[in-house]
PDB file of N, CA and C in Angstrom:
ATOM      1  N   UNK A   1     176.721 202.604 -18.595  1.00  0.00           N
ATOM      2  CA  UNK A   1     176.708 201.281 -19.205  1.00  0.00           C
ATOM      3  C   UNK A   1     177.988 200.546 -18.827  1.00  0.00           C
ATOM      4  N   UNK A   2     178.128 199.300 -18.204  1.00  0.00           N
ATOM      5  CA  UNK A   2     179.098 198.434 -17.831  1.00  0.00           C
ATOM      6  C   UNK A   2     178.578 197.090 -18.700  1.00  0.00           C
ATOM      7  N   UNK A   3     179.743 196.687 -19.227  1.00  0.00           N
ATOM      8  CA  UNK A   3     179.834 195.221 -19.871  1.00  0.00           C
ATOM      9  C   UNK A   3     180.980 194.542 -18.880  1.00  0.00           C
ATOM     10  N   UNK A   4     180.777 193.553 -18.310  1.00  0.00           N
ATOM     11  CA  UNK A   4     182.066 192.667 -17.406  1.00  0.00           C
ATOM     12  C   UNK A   4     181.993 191.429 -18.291  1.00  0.00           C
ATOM     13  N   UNK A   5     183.276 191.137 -18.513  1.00  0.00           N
ATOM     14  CA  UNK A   5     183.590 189.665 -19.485  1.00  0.00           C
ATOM     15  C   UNK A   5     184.158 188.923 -18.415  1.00  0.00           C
ATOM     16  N   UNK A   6     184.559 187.659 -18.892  1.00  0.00           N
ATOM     17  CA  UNK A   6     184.819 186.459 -18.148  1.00  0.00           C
ATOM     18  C   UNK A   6     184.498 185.256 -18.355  1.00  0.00           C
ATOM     19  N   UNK A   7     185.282 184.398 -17.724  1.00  0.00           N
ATOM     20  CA  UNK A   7     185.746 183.024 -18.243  1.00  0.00           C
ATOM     21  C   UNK A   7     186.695 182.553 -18.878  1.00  0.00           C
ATOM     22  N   UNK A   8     187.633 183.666 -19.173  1.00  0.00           N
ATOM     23  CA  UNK A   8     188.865 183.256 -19.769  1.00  0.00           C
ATOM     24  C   UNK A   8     190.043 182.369 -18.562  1.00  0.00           C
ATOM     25  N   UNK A   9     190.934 182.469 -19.084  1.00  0.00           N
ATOM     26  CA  UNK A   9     192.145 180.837 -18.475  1.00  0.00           C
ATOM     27  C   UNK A   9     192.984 180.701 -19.448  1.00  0.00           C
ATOM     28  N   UNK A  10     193.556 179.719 -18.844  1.00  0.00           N
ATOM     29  CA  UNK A  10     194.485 178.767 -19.269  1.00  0.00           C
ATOM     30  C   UNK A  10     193.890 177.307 -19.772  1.00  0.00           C
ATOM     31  N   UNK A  11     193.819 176.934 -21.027  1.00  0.00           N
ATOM     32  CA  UNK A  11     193.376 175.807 -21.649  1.00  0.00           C
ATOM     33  C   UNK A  11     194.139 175.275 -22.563  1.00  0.00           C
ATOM     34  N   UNK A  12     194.350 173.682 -23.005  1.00  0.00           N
ATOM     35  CA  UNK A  12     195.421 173.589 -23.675  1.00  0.00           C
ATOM     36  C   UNK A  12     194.880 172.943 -24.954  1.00  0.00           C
ATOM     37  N   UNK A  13     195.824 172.863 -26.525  1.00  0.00           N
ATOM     38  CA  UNK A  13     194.899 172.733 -27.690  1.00  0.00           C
ATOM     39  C   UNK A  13     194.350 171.661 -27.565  1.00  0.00           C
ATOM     40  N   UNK A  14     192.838 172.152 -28.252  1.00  0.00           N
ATOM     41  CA  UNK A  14     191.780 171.381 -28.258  1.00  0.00           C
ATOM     42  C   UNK A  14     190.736 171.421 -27.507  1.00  0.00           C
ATOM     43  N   UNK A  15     191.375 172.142 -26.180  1.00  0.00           N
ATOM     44  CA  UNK A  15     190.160 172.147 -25.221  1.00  0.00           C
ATOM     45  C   UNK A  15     188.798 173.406 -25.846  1.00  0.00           C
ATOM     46  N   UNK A  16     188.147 173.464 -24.517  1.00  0.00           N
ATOM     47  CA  UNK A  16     187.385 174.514 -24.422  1.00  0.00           C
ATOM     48  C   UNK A  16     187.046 175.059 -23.619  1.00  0.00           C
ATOM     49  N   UNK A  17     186.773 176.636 -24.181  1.00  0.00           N
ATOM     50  CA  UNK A  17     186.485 177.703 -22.742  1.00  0.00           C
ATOM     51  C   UNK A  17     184.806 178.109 -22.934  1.00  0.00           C
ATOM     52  N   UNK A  18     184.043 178.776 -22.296  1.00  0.00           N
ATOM     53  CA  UNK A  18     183.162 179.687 -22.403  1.00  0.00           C
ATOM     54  C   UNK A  18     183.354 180.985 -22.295  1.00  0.00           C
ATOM     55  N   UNK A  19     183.311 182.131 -22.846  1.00  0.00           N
ATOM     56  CA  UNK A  19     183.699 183.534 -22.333  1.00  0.00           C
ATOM     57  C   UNK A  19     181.711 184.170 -21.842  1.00  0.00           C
ATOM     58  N   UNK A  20     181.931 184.942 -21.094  1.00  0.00           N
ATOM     59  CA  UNK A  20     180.583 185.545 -20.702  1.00  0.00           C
ATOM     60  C   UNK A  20     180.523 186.689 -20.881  1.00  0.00           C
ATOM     61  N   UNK A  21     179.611 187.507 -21.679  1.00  0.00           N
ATOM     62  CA  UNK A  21     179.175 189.237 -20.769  1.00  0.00           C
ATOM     63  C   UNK A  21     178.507 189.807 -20.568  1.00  0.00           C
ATOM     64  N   UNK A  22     178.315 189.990 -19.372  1.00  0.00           N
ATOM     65  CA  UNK A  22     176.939 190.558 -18.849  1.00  0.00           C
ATOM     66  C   UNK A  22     177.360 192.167 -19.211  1.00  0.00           C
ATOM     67  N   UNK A  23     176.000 192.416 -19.105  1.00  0.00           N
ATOM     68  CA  UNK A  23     175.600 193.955 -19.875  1.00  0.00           C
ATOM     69  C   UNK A  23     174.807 194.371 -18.797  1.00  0.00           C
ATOM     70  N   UNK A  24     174.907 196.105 -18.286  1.00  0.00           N
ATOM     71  CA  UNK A  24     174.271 196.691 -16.743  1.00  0.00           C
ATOM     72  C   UNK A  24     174.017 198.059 -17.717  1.00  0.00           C
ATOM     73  N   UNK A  25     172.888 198.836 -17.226  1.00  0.00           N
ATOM     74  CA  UNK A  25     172.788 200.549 -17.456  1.00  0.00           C
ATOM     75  C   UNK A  25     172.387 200.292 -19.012  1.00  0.00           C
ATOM     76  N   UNK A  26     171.412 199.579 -19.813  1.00  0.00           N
ATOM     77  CA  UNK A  26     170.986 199.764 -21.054  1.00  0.00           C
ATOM     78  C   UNK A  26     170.404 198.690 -21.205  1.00  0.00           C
ATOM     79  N   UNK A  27     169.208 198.623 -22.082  1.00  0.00           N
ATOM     80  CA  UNK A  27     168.485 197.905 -22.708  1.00  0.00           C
ATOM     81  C   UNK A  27     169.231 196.811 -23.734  1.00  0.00           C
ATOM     82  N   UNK A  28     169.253 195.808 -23.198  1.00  0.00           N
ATOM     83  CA  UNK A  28     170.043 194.980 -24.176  1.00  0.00           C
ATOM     84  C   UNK A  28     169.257 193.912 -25.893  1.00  0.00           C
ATOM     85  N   UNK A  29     168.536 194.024 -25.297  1.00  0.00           N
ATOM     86  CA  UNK A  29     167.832 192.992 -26.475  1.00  0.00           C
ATOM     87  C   UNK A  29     167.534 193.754 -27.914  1.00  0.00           C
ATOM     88  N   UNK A  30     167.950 195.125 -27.963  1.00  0.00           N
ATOM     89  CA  UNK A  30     167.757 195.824 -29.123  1.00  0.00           C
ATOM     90  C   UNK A  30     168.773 196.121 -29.805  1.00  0.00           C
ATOM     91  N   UNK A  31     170.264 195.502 -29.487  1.00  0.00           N
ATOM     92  CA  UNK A  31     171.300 195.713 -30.016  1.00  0.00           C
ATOM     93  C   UNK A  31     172.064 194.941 -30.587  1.00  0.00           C
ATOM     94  N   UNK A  32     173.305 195.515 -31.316  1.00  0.00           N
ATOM     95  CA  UNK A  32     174.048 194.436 -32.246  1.00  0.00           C
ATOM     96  C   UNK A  32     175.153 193.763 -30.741  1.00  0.00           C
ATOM     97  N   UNK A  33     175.814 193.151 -30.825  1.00  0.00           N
ATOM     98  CA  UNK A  33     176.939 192.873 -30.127  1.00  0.00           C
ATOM     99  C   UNK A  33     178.166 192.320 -30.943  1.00  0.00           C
ATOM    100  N   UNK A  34     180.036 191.920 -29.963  1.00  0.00           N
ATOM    101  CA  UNK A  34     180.392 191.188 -30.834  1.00  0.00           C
ATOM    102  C   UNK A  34     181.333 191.047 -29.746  1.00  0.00           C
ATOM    103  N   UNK A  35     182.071 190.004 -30.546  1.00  0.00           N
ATOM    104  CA  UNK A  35     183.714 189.800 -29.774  1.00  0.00           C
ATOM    105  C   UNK A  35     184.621 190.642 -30.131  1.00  0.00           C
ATOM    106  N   UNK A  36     185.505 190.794 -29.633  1.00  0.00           N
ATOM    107  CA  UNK A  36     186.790 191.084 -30.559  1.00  0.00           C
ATOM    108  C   UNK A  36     188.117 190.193 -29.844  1.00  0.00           C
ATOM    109  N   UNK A  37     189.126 190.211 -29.921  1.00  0.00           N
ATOM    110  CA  UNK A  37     190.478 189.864 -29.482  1.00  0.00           C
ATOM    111  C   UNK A  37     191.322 190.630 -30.343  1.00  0.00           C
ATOM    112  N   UNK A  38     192.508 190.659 -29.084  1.00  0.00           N
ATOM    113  CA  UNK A  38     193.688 190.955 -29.338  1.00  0.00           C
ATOM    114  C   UNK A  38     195.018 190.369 -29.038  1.00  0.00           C
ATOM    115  N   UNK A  39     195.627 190.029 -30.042  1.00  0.00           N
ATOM    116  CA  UNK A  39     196.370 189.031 -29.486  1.00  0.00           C
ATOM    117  C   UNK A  39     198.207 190.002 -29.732  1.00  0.00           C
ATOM    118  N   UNK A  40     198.898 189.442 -28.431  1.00  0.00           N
ATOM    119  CA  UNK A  40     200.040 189.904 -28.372  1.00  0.00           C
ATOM    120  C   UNK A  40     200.690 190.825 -29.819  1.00  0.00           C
ATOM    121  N   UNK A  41     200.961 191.546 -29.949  1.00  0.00           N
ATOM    122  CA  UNK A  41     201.817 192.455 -31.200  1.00  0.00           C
ATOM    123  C   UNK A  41     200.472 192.712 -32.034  1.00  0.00           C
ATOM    124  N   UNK A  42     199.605 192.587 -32.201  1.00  0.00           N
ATOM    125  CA  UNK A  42     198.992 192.401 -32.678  1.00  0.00           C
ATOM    126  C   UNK A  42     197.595 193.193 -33.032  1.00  0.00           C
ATOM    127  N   UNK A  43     196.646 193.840 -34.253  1.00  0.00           N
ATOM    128  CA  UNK A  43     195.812 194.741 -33.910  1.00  0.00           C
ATOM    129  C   UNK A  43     194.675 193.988 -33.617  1.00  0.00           C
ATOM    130  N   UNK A  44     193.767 194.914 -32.768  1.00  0.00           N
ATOM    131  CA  UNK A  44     192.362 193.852 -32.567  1.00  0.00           C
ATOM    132  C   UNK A  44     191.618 193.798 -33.694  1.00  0.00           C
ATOM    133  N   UNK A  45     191.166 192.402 -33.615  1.00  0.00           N
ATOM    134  CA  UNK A  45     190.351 191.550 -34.632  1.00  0.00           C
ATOM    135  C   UNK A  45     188.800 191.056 -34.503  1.00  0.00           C
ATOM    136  N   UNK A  46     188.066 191.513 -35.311  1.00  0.00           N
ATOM    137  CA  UNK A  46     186.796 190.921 -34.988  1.00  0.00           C
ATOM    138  C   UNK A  46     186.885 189.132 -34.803  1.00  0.00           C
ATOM    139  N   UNK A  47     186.014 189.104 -33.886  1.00  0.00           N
ATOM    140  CA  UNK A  47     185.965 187.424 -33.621  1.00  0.00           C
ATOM    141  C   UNK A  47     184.382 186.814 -33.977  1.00  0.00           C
ATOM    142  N   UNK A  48     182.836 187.434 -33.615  1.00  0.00           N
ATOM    143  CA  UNK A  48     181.773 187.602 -33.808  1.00  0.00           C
ATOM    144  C   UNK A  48     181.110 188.127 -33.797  1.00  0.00           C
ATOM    145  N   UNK A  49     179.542 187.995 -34.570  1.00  0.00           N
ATOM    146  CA  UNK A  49     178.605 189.610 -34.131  1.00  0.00           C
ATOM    147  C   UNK A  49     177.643 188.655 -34.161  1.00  0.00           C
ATOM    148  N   UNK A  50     176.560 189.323 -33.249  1.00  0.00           N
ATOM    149  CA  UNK A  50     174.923 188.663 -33.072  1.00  0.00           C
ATOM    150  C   UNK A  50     174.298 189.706 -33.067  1.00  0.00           C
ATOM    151  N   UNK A  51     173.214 189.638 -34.090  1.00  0.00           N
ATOM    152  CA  UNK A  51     172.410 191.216 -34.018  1.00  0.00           C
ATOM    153  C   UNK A  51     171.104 190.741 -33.581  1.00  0.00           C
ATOM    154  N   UNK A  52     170.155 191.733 -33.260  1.00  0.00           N
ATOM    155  CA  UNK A  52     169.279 191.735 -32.105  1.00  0.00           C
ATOM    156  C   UNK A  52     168.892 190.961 -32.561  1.00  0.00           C
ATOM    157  N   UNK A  53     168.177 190.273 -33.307  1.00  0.00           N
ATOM    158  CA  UNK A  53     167.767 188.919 -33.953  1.00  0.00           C
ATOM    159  C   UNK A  53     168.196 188.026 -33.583  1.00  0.00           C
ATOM    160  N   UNK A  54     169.716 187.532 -33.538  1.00  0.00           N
ATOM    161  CA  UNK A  54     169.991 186.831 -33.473  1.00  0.00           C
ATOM    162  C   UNK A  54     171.029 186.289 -34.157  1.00  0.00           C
ATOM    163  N   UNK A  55     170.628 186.982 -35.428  1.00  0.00           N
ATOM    164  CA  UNK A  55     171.543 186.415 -36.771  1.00  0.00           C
ATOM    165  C   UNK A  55     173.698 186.357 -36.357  1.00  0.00           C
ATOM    166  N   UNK A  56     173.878 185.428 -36.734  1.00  0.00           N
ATOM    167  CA  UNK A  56     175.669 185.494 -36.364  1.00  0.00           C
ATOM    168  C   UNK A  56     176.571 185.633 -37.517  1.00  0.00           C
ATOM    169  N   UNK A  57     177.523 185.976 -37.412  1.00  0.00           N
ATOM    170  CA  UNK A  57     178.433 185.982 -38.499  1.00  0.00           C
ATOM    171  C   UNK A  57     179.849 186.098 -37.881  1.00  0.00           C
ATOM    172  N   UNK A  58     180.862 185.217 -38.368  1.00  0.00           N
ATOM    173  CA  UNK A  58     182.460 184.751 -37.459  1.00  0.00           C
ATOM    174  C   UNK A  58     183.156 185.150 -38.410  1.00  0.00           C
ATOM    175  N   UNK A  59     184.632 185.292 -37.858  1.00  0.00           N
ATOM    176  CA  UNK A  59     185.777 185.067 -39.049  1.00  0.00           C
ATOM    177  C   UNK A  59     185.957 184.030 -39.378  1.00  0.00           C
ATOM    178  N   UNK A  60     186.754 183.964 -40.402  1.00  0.00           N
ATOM    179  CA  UNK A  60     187.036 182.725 -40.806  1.00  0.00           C
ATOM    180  C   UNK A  60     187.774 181.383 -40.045  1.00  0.00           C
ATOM    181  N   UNK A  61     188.595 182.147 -39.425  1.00  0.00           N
ATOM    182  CA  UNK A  61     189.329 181.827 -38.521  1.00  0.00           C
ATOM    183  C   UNK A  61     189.102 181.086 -37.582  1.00  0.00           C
ATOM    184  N   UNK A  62     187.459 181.599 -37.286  1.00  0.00           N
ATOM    185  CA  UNK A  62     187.208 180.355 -36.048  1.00  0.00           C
ATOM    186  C   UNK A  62     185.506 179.695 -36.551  1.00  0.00           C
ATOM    187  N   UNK A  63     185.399 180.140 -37.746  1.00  0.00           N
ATOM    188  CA  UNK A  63     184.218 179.072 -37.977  1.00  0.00           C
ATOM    189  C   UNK A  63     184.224 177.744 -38.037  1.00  0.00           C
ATOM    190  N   UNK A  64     183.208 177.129 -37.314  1.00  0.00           N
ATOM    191  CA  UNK A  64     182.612 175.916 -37.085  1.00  0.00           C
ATOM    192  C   UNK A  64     183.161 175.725 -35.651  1.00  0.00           C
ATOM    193  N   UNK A  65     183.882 176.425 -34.989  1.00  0.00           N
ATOM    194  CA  UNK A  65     184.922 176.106 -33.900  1.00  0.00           C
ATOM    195  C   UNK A  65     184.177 177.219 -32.257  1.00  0.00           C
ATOM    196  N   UNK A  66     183.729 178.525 -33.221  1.00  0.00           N
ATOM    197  CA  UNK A  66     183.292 179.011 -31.970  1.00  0.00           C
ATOM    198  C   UNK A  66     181.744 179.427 -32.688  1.00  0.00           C
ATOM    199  N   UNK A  67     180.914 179.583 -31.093  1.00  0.00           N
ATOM    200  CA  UNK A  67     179.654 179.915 -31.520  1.00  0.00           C
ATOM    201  C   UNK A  67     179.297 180.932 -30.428  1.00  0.00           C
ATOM    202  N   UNK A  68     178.462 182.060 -30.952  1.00  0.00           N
ATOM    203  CA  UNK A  68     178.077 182.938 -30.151  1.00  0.00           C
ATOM    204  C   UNK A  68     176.546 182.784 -30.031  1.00  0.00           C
ATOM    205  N   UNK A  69     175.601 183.224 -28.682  1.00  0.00           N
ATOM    206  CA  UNK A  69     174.506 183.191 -28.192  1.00  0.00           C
ATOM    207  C   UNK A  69     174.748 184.498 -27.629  1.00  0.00           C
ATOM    208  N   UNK A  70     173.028 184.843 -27.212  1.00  0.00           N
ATOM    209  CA  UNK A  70     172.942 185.638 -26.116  1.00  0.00           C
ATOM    210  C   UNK A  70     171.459 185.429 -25.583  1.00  0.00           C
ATOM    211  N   UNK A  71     171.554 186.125 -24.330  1.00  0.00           N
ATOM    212  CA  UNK A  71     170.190 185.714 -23.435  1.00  0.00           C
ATOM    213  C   UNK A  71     169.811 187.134 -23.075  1.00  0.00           C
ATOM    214  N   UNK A  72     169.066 187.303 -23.489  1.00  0.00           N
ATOM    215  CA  UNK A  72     168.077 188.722 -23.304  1.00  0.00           C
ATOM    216  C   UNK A  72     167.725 189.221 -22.004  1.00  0.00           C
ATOM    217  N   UNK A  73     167.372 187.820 -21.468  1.00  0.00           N
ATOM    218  CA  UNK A  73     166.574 187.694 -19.849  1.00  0.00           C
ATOM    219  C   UNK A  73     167.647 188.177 -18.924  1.00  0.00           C
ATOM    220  N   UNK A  74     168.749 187.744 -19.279  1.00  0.00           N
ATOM    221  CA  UNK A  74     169.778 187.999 -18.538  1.00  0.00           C
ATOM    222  C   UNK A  74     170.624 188.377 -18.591  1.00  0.00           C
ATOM    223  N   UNK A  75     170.474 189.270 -20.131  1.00  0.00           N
ATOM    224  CA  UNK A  75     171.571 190.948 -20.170  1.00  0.00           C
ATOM    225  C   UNK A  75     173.042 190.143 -20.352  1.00  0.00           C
ATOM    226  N   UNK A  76     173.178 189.064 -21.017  1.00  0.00           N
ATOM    227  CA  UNK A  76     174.240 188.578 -20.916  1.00  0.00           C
ATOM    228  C   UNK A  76     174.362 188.028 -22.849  1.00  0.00           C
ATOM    229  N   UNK A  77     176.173 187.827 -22.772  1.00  0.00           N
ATOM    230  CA  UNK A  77     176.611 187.136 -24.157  1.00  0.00           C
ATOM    231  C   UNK A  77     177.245 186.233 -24.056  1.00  0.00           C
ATOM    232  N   UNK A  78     177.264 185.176 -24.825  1.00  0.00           N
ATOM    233  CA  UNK A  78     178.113 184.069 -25.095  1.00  0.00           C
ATOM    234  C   UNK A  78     179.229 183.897 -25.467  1.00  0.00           C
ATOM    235  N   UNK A  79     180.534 183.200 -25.571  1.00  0.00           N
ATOM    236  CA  UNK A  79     181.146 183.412 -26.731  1.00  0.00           C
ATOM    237  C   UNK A  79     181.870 181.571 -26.563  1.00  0.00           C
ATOM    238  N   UNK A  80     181.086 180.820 -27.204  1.00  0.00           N
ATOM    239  CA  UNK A  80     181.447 179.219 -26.684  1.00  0.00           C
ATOM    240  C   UNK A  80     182.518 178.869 -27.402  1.00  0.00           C
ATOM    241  N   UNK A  81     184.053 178.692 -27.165  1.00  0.00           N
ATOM    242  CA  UNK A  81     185.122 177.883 -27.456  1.00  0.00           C
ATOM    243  C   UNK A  81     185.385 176.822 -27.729  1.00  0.00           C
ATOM    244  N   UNK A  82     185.619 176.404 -29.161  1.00  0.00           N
ATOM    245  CA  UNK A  82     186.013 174.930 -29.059  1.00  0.00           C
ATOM    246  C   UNK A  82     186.987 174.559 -29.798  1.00  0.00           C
ATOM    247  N   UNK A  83     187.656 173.316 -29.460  1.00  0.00           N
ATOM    248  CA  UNK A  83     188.444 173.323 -30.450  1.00  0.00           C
ATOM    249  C   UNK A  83     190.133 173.960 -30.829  1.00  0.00           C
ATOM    250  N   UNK A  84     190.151 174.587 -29.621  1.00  0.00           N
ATOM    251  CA  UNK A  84     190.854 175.798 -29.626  1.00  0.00           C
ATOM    252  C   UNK A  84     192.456 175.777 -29.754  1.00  0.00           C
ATOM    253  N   UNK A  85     192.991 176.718 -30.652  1.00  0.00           N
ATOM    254  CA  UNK A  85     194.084 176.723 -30.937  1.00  0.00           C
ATOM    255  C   UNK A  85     195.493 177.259 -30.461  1.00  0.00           C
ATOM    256  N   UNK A  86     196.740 177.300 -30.395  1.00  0.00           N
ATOM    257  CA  UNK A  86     197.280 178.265 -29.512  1.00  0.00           C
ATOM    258  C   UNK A  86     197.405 179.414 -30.288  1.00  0.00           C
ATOM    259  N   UNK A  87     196.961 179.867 -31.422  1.00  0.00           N
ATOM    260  CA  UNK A  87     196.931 181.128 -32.555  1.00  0.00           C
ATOM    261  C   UNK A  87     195.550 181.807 -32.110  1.00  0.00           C
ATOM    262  N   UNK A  88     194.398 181.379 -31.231  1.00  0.00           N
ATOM    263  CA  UNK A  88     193.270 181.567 -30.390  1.00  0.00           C
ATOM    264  C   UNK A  88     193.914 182.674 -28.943  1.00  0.00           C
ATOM    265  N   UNK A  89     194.832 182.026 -28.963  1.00  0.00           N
ATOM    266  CA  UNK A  89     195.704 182.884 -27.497  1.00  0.00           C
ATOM    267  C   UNK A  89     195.402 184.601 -27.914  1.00  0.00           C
ATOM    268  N   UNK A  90     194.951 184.952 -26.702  1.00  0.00           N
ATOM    269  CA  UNK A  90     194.317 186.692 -27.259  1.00  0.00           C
ATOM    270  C   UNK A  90     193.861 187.187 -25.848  1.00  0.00           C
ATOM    271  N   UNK A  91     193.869 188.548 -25.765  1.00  0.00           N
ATOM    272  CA  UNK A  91     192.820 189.145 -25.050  1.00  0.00           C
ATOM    273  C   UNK A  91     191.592 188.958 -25.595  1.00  0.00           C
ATOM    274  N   UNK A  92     190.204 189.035 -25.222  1.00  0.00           N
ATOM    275  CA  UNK A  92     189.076 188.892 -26.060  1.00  0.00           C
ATOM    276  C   UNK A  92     188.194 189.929 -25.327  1.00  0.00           C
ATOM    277  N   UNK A  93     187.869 190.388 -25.654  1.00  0.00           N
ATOM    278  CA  UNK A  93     186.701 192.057 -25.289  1.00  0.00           C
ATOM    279  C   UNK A  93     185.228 191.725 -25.818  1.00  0.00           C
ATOM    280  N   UNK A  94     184.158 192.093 -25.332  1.00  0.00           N
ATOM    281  CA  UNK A  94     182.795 191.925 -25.825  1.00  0.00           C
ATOM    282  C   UNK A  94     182.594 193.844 -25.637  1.00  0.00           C
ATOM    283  N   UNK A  95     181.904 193.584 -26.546  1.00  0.00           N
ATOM    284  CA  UNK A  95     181.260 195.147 -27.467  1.00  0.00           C
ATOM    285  C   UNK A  95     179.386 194.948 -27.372  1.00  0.00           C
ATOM    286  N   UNK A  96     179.308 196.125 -26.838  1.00  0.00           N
ATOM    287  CA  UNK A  96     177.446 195.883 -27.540  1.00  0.00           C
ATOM    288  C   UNK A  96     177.454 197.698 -28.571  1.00  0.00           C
ATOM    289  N   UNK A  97     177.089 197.845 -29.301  1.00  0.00           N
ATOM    290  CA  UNK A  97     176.788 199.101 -30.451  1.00  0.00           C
ATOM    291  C   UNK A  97     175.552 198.801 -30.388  1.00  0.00           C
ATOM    292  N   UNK A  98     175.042 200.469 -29.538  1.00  0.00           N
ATOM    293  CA  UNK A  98     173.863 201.252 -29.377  1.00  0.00           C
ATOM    294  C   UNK A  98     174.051 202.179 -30.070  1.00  0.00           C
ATOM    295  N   UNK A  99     173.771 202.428 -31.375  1.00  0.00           N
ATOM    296  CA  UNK A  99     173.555 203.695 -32.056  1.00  0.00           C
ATOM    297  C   UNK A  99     173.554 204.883 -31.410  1.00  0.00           C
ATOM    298  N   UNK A 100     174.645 205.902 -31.450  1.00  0.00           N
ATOM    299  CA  UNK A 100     176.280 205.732 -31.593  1.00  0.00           C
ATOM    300  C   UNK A 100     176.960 205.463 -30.998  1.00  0.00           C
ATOM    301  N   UNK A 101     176.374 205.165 -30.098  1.00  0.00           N
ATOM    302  CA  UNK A 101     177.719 204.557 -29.206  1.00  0.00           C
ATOM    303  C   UNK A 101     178.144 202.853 -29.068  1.00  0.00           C
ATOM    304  N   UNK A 102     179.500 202.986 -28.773  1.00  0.00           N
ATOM    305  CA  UNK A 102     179.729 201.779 -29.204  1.00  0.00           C
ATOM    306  C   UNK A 102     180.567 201.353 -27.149  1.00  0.00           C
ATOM    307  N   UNK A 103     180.396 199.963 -26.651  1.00  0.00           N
ATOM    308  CA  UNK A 103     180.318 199.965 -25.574  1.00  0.00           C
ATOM    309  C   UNK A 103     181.504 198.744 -25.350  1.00  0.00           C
ATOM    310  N   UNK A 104     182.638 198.810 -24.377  1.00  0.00           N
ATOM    311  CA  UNK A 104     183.529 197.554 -24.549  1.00  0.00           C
ATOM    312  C   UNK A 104     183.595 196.844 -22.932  1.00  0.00           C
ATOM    313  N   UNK A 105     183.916 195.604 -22.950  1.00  0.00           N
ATOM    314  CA  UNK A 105     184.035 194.941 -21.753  1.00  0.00           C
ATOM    315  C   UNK A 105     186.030 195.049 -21.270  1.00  0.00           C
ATOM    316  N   UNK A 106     186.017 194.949 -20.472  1.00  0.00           N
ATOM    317  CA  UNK A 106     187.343 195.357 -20.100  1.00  0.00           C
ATOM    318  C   UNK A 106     188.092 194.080 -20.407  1.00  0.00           C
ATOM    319  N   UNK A 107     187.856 192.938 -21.158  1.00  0.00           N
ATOM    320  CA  UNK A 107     188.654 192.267 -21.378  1.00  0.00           C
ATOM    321  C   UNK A 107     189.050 190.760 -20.519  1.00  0.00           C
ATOM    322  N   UNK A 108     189.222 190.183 -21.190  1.00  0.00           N
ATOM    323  CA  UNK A 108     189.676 188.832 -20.476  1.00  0.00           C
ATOM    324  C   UNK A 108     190.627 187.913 -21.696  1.00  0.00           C
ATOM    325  N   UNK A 109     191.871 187.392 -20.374  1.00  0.00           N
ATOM    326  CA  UNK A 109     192.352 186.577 -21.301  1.00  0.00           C
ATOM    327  C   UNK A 109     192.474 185.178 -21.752  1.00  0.00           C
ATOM    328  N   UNK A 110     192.460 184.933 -22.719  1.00  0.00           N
ATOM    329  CA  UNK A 110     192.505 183.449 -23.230  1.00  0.00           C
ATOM    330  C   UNK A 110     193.955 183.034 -23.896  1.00  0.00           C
ATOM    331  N   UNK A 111     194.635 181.837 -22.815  1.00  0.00           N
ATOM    332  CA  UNK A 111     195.706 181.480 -23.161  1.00  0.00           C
ATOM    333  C   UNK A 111     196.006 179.887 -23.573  1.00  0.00           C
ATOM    334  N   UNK A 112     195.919 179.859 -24.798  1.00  0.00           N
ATOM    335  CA  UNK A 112     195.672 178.064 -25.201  1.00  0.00           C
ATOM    336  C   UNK A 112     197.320 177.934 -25.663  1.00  0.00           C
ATOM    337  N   UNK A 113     197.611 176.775 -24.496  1.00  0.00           N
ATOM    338  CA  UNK A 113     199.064 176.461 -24.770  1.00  0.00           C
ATOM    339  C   UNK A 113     199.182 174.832 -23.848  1.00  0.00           C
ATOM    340  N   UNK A 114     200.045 174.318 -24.334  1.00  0.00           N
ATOM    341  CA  UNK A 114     200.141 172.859 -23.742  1.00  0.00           C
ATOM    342  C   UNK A 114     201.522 172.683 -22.853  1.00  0.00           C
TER     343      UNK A 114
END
């Protein structure tokens, strides 16, 4: 199982990014997924989850600001940026959890600074 993330950069406050992750070696449409980030000193933090449904749930932190999707057809996740803050500045990782196992993308970074 490979997850590759991407779309991270350099963006400055306010803008917006898209993050992507495609998912290879597993059935994707039957699973939970999520974000996470990690930001400098810092422990990693959930950012979103979409369960096979669909259903979403964010931190607080970035509700109304980011929204997650995913596309079944194309083994891929969303993670749409907006709004964005320089306290947003993070590594950000995508996860899919296949009962038990839990699966991570190697990461990409997001650096919001002006």
């Amino acid at each position: 199982v490979q997850l590759q993330a991407s779309g991270g950069g350099l963006v400055q406050p306010g803008g917006s990014l898209r993050l992507s992750c495609a998912a290879s070696g597993i059935s994707f449409s039957f699973n939970r997924m999520g974000w996470y980030r990690q930001a400098p000193g810092k422990q990693r933090e959930l950012v979103a989850t979409i369960s096979s449904g669909g259903t979403t749930t964010y931190a607080d932190s970035v509700k109304g600001r980011f929204s997650f999707s995913r596309d079944n057809t194309k083994n891929t996740m969303y993670l749409q940026m907006n709004s964005l803050k320089p306290e947003d500045t993070a590594v950000y990782y995508c996860n899919l959890f296949s009962a038990p196992y839990s699966y991570w993308g190697q990461g990409t970074l997001v650096t919001v600074s002006s």
